[in-house]
Protein backbone atom coordinates (compact mmCIF):
# COMPACT_ATOMS: atom_id res chain seq x y z
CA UNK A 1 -27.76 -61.05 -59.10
CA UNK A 2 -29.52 -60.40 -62.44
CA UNK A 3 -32.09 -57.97 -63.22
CA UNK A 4 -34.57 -60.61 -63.74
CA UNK A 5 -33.52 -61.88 -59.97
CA UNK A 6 -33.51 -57.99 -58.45
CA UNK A 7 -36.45 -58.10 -55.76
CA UNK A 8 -39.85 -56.49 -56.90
CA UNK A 9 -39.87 -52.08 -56.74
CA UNK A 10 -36.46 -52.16 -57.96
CA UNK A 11 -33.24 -52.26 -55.97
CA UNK A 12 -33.06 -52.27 -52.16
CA UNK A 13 -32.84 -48.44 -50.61
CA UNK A 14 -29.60 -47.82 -49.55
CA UNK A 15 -27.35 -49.34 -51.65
CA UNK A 16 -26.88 -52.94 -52.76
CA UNK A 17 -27.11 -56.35 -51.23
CA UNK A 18 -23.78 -57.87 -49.35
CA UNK A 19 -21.70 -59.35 -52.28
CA UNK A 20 -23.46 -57.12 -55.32
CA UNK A 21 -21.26 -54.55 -56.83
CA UNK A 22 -22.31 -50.76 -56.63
CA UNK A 23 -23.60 -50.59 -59.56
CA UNK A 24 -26.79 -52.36 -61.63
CA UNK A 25 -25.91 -53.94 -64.63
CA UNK A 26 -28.57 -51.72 -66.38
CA UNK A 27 -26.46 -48.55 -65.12
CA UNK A 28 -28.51 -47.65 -62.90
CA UNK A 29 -27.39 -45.93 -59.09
CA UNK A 30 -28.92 -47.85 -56.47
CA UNK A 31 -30.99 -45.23 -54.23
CA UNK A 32 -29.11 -44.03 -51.27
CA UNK A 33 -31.14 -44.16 -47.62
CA UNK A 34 -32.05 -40.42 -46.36
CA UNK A 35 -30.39 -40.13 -43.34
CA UNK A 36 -32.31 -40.00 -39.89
CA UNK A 37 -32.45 -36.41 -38.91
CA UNK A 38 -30.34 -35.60 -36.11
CA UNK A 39 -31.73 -34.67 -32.45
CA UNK A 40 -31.33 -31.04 -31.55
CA UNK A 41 -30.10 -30.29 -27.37
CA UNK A 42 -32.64 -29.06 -25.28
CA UNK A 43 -32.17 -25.93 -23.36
CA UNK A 44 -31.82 -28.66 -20.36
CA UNK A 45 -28.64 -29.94 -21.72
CA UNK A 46 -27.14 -26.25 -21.36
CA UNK A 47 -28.38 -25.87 -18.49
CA UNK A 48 -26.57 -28.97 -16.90
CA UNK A 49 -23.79 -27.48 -18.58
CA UNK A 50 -23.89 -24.50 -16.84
CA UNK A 51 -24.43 -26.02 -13.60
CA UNK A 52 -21.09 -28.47 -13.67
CA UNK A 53 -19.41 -25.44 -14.27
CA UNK A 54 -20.65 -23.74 -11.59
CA UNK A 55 -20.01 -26.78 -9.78
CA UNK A 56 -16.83 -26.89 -10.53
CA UNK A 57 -16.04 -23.78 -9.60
CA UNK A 58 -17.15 -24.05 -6.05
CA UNK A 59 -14.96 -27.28 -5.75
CA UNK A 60 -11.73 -25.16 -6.94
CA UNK A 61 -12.90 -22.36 -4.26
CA UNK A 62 -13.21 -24.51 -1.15
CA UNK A 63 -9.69 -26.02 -1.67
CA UNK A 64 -8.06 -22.62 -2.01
CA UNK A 65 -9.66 -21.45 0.82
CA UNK A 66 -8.67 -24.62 2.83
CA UNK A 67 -5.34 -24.11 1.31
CA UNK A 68 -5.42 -20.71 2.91
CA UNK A 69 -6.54 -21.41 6.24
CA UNK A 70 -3.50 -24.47 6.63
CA UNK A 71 -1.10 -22.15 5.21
CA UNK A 72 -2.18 -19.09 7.84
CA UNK A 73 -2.38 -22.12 10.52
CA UNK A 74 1.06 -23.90 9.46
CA UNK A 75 4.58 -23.16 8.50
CA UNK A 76 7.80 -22.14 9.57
CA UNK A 77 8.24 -18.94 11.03
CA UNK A 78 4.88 -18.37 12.30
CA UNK A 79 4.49 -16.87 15.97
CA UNK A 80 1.08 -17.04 16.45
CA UNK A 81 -2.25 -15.30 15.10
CA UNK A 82 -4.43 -12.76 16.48
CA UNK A 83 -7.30 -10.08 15.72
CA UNK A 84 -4.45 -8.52 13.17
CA UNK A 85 -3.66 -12.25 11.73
CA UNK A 86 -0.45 -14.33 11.20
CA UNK A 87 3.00 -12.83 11.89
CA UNK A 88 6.23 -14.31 10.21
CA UNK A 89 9.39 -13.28 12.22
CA UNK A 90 12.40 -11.92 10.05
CA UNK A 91 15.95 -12.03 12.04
CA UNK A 92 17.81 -8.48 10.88
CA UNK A 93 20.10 -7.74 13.47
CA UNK A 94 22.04 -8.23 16.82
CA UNK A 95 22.62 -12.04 18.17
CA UNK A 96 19.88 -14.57 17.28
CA UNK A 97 17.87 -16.06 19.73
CA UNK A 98 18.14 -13.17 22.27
CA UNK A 99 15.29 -13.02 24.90
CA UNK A 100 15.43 -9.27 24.51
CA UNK A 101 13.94 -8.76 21.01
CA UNK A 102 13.49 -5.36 19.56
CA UNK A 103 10.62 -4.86 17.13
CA UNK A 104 11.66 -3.01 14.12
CA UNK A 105 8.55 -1.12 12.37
CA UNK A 106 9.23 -0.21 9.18
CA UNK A 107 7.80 3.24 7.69
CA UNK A 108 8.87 3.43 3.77
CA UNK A 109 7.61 5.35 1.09
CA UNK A 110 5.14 8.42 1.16
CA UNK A 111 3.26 8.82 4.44
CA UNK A 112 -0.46 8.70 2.99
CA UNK A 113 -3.41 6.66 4.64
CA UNK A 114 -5.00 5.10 1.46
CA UNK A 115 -8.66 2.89 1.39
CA UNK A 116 -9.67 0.12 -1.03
CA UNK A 117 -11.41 1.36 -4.37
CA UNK A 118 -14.27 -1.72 -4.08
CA UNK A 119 -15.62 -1.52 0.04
CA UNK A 120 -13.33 1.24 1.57
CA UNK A 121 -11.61 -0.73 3.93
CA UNK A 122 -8.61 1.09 5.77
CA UNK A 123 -5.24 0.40 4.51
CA UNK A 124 -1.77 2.29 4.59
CA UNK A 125 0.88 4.09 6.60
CA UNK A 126 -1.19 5.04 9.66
CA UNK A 127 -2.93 1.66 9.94
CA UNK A 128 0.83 -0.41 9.88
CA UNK A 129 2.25 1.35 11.72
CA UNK A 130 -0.69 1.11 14.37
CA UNK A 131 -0.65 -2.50 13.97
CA UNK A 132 3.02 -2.84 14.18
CA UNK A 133 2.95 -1.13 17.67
CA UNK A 134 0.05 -3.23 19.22
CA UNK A 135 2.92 -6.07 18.39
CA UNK A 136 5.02 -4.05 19.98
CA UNK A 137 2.88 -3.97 23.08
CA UNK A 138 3.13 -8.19 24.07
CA UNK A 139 5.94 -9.04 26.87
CA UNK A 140 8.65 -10.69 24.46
CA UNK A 141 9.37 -6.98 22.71
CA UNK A 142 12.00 -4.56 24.53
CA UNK A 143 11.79 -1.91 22.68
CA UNK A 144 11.03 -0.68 19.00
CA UNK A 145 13.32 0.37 16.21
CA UNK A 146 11.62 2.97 13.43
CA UNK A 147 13.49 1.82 10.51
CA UNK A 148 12.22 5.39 8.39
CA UNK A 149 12.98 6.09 5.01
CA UNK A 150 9.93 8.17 3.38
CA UNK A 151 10.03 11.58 2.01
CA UNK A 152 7.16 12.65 4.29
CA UNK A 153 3.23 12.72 3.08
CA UNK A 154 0.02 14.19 4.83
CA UNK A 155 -0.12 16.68 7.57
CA UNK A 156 -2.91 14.72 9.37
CA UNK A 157 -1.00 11.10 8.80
CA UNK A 158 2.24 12.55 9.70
CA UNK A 159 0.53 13.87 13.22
CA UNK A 160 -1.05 10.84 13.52
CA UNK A 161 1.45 8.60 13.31
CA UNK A 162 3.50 10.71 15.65
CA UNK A 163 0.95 10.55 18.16
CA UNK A 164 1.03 6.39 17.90
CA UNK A 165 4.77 7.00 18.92
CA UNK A 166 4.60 9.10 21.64
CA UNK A 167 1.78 7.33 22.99
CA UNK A 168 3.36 3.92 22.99
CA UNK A 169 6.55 5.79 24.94
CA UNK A 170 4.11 7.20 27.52
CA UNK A 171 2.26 3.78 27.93
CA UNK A 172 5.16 1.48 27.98
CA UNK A 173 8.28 4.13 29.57
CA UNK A 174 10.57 0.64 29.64
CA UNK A 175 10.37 0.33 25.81
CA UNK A 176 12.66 2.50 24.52
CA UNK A 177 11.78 3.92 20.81
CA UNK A 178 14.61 4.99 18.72
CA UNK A 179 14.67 5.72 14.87
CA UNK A 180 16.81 4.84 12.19
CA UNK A 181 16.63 6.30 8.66
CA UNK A 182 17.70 5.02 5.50
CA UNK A 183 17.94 6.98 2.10
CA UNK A 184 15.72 9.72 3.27
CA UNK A 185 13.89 10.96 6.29
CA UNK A 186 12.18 14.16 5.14
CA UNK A 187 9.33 16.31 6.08
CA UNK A 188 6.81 14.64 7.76
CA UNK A 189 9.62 11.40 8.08
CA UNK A 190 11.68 13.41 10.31
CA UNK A 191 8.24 14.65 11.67
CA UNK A 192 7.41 11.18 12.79
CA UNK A 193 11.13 10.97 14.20
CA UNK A 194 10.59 13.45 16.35
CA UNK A 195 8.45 11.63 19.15
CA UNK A 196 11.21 9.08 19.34
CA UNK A 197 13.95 9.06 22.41
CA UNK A 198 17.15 8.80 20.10
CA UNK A 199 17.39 9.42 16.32
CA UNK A 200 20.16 7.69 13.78
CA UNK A 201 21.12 8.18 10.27
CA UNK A 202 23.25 6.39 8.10
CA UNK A 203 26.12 8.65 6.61
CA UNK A 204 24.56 8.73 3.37
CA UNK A 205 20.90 10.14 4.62
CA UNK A 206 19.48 13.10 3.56
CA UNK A 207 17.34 14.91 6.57
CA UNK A 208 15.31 17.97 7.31
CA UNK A 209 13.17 19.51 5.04
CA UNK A 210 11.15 20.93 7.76
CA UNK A 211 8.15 23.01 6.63
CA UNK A 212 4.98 22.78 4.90
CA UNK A 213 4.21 22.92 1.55
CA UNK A 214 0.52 23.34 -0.61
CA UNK A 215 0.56 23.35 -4.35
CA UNK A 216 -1.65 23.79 -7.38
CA UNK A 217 -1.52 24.45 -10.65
CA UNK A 218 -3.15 27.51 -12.08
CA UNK A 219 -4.04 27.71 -16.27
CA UNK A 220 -5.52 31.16 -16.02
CA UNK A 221 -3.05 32.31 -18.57
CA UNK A 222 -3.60 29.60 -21.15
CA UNK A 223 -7.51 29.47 -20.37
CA UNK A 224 -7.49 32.83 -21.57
CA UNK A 225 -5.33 32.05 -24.66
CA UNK A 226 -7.28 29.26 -25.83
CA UNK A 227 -10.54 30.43 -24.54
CA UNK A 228 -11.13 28.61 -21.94
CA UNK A 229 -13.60 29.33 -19.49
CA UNK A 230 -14.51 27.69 -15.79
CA UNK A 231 -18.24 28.64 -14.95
CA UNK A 232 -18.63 28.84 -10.92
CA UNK A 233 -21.46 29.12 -9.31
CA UNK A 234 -21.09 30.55 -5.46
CA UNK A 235 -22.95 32.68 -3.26
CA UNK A 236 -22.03 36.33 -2.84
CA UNK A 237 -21.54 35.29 0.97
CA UNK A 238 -18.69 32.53 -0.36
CA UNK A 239 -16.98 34.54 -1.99
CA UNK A 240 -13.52 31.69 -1.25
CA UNK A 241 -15.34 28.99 -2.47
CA UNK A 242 -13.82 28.11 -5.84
CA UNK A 243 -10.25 29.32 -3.87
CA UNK A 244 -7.51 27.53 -6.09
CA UNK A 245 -9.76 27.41 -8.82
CA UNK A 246 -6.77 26.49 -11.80
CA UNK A 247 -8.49 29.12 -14.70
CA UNK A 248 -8.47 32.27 -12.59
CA UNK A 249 -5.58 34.19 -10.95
CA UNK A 250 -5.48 33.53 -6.69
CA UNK A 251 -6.55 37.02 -5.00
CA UNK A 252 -4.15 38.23 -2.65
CA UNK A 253 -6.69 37.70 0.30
CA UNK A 254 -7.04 34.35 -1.01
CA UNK A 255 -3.47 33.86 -0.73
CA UNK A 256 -3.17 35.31 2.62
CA UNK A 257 -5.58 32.70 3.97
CA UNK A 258 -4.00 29.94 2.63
CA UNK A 259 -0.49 31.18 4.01
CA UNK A 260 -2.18 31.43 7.45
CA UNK A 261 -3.05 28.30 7.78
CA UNK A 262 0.77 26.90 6.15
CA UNK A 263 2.11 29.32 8.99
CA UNK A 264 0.01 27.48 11.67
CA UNK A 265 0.95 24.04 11.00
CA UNK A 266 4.90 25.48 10.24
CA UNK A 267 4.62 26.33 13.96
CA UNK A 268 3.16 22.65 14.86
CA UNK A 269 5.95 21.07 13.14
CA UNK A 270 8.82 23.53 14.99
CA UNK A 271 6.82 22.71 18.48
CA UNK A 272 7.39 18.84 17.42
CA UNK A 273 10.49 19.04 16.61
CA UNK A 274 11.56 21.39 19.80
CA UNK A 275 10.08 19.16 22.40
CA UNK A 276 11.51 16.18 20.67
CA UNK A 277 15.11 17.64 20.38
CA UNK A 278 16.25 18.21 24.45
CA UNK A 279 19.56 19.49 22.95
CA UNK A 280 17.81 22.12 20.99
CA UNK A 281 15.53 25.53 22.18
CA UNK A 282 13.41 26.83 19.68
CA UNK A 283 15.88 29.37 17.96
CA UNK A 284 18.04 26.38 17.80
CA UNK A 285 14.78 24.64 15.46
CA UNK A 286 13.87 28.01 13.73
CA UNK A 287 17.33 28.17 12.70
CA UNK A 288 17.31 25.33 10.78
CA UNK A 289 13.42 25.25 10.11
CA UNK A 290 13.79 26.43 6.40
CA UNK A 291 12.66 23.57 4.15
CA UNK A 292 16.19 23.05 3.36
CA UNK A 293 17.20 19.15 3.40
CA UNK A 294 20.46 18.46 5.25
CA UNK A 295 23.52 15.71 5.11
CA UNK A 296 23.68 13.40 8.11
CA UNK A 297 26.67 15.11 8.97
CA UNK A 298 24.98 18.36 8.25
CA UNK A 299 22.13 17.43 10.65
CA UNK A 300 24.51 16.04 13.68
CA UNK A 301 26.55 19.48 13.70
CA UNK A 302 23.08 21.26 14.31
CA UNK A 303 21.22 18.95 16.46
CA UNK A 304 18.48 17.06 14.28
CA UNK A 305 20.21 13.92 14.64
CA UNK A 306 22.17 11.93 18.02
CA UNK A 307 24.70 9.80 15.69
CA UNK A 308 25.76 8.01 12.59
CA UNK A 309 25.51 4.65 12.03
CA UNK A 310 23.07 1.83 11.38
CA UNK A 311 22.02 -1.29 12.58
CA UNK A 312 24.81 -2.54 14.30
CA UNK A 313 24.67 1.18 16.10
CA UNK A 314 21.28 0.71 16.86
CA UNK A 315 21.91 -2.60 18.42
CA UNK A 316 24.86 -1.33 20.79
CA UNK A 317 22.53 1.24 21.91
CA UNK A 318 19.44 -0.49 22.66
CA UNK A 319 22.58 -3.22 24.73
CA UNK A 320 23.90 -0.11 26.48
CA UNK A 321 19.99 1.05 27.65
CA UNK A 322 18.69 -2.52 28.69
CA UNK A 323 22.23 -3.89 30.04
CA UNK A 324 21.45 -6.81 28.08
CA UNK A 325 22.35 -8.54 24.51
CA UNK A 326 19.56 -8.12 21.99
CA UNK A 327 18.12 -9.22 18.56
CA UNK A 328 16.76 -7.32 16.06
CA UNK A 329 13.54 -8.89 14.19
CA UNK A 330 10.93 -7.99 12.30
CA UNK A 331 7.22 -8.91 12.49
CA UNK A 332 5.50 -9.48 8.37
CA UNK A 333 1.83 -9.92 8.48
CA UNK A 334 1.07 -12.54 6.49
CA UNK A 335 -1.73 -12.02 3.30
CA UNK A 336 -4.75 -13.49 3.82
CA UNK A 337 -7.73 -13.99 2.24
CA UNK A 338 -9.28 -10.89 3.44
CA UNK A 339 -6.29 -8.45 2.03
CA UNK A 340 -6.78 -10.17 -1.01
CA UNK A 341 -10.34 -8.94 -1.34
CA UNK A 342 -10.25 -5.70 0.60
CA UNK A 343 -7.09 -4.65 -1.26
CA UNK A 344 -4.59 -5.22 1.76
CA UNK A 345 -0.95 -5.63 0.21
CA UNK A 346 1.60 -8.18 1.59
CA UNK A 347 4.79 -5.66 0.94
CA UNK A 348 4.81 -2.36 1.81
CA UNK A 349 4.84 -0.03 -1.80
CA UNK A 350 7.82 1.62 -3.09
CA UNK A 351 8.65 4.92 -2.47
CA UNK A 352 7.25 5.54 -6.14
CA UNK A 353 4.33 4.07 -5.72
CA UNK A 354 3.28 5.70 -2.36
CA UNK A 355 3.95 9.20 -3.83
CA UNK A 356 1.65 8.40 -6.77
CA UNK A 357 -0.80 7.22 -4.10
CA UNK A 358 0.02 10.54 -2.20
CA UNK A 359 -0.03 13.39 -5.09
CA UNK A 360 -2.71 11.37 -7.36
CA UNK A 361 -5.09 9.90 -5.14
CA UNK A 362 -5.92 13.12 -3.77
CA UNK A 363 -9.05 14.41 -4.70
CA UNK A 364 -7.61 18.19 -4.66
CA UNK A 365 -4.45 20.00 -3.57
CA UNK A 366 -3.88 18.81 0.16
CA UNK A 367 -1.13 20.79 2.72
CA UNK A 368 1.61 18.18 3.02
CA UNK A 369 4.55 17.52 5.37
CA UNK A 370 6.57 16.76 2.09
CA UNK A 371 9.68 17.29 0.12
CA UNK A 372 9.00 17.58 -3.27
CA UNK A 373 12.81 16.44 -4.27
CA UNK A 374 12.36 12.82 -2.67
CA UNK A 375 9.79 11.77 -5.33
């Protein structure tokens, strides 16, 4: 096309005609269109966003918790639910299939009755080993097996569990309740022992420890170096209130209190141990009452313990009390959805982890049923 033939204003906005090269022979750019301004989103279009997320998100939730309800409903091993949950059943000793079953109940680690950090909810020795013995309770169990290996923990959870034990015994008199330790069974584990009716160790245990211990530390010394300084504000009538206090020496009264009360739940633990132990008087506990930790071998010369062996010993006995062949299992509460959010753990902790729970958990120094060496 020639400029005399271009259409009237001048060449067509946006470039030039199908066929015409780029450029006007006079030189000349053809004008380029101004493109149509681009339509912003509306908050609306976020907002949709936001909502098939959210959508989304609920989807994904309602198939794991179907998930979870078929897998607490389904699957091999189950034996049936109740109040506590779902119950897998683990074979560990003696001939499979018995009728007569003995539940083992497993107490490892520290002995410390712990609570969730978000709601609070009970969780920890005391409460499975409570659970464990309402299992324990339903016709198909003979008898129960404590399968111990904890360096001890609290006073109060020690007692308590004890009291589960001898309770059980008292309730169900044809269920006999023996105990087996492992690597350790110290303190407040040999405690526990105590309320059972017969008490093995494996030939490398270590045993005893019997006594109570409370400790603290105390920075008077380098308070005082560096200038350090706790302000404490008691009555004159309180004069024990900030007892322990870690920047002042203890007072000797102070100290005499404290050793009371360490005296007076010394003299629970010999009682325990004495009424436990028919073979042993109280002399016979007092002698060997020192906090010292013993061999297996050690604590079968001097009463603490009825034999050596393990599971296979455990087995013969429970066939020799019952006059009947028996299996060995163990009952592991499935995880739900509930541990999940109230902090309930599928596997019991390790012993490390259940001492840290123990010693660092604590709000303050607590009087423990504990030996220090089994950390």
């Amino acid at each position: 096309m020639s400029s005399s033939q271009m259409p009237p204003g001048g060449p067509p906005a946006g470039g030039p005609p199908p066929g015409v090269p780029p450029q006007p022979r006079n030189g000349a750019a053809w004008p380029q269109a101004t493109p149509a301004p681009r339509e912003s989103r509306g908050v609306s279009f976020f907002i949709a966003v936001f909502l098939g997320i959210l959508l989304v998100a609920s989807a994904g939730l309602n198939v794991l918790l179907l998930l979870v309800s078929v897998g607490s409903l389904a699957g091999g091993g189950a034996i049936g639910g109740d109040d506590d949950g779902v119950y897998d059943e683990v074979h560990v000793a003696g001939e499979r299939g018995e009728k007569a079953r003995i539940l083992q109940v497993s107490l490892h680690g520290a002995i410390a009755e712990g609570a969730s950090p978000v709601i609070g909810a009970a969780g920890g020795s005391v409460s499975q080993v409570r659970r464990a013995l309402r299992q324990a309770e339903k016709d198909d169990i003979a008898g129960v097996l404590l399968d111990i290996n904890s360096p001890g923990g609290g006073v109060t959870d020690s007692d308590e569990i004890y009291d589960l034990i001898a309770r059980f015994r008292r309730d169900h008199p044809d269920k006999p309740v023996i105990s087996l330790f492992g690597d350790m069974a110290a303190s407040g584990g040999y405690y526990v022992a105590a309320a059972s009716e017969h008490i093995l160790a494996r030939r490398t245990t270590i045993t005893g420890s019997i006594g109570v211990i409370m400790s603290a530390w105390n920075f008077a010394e380098a308070a005082k170096k560096f200038g350090v300084e706790q302000v404490a504000i008691k009555s004159d009538r309180t004069p024990m209130k900030d007892i322990l206090s870690p920047t002042r020496p203890m007072r000797e009264d102070e100290r005499a209190l404290l050793t009371g009360i360490v005296d007076e739940l010394f003299d629970r633990f010999v009682t325990v141990v004495d009424e436990g132990r028919e073979k042993m008087d109280r002399a016979q506990v007092l002698a060997v009452a020192t906090g010292a930790v013993y061999t297996a071998g050690q604590a079968l010369k001097n009463g603490l313990i009825d034999e050596i062996g393990d599971h296979e010993t455990a087995v013969a006995w429970f066939e020799k009390k019952l006059s009947k062949k028996v299996e060995i299992v163990e009952r592991r509460r499935r995880a739900g959805l509930a541990d999940l959010l109230l902090g309930g753990r599928a596997e019991a902790p390790s012993i490390e982890q259940s001492v840290g729970q123990l010693l660092v958990g604590s709000t303050g120094p607590r009087f423990l049923y504990f030996w220090e060496g089994g950390r």
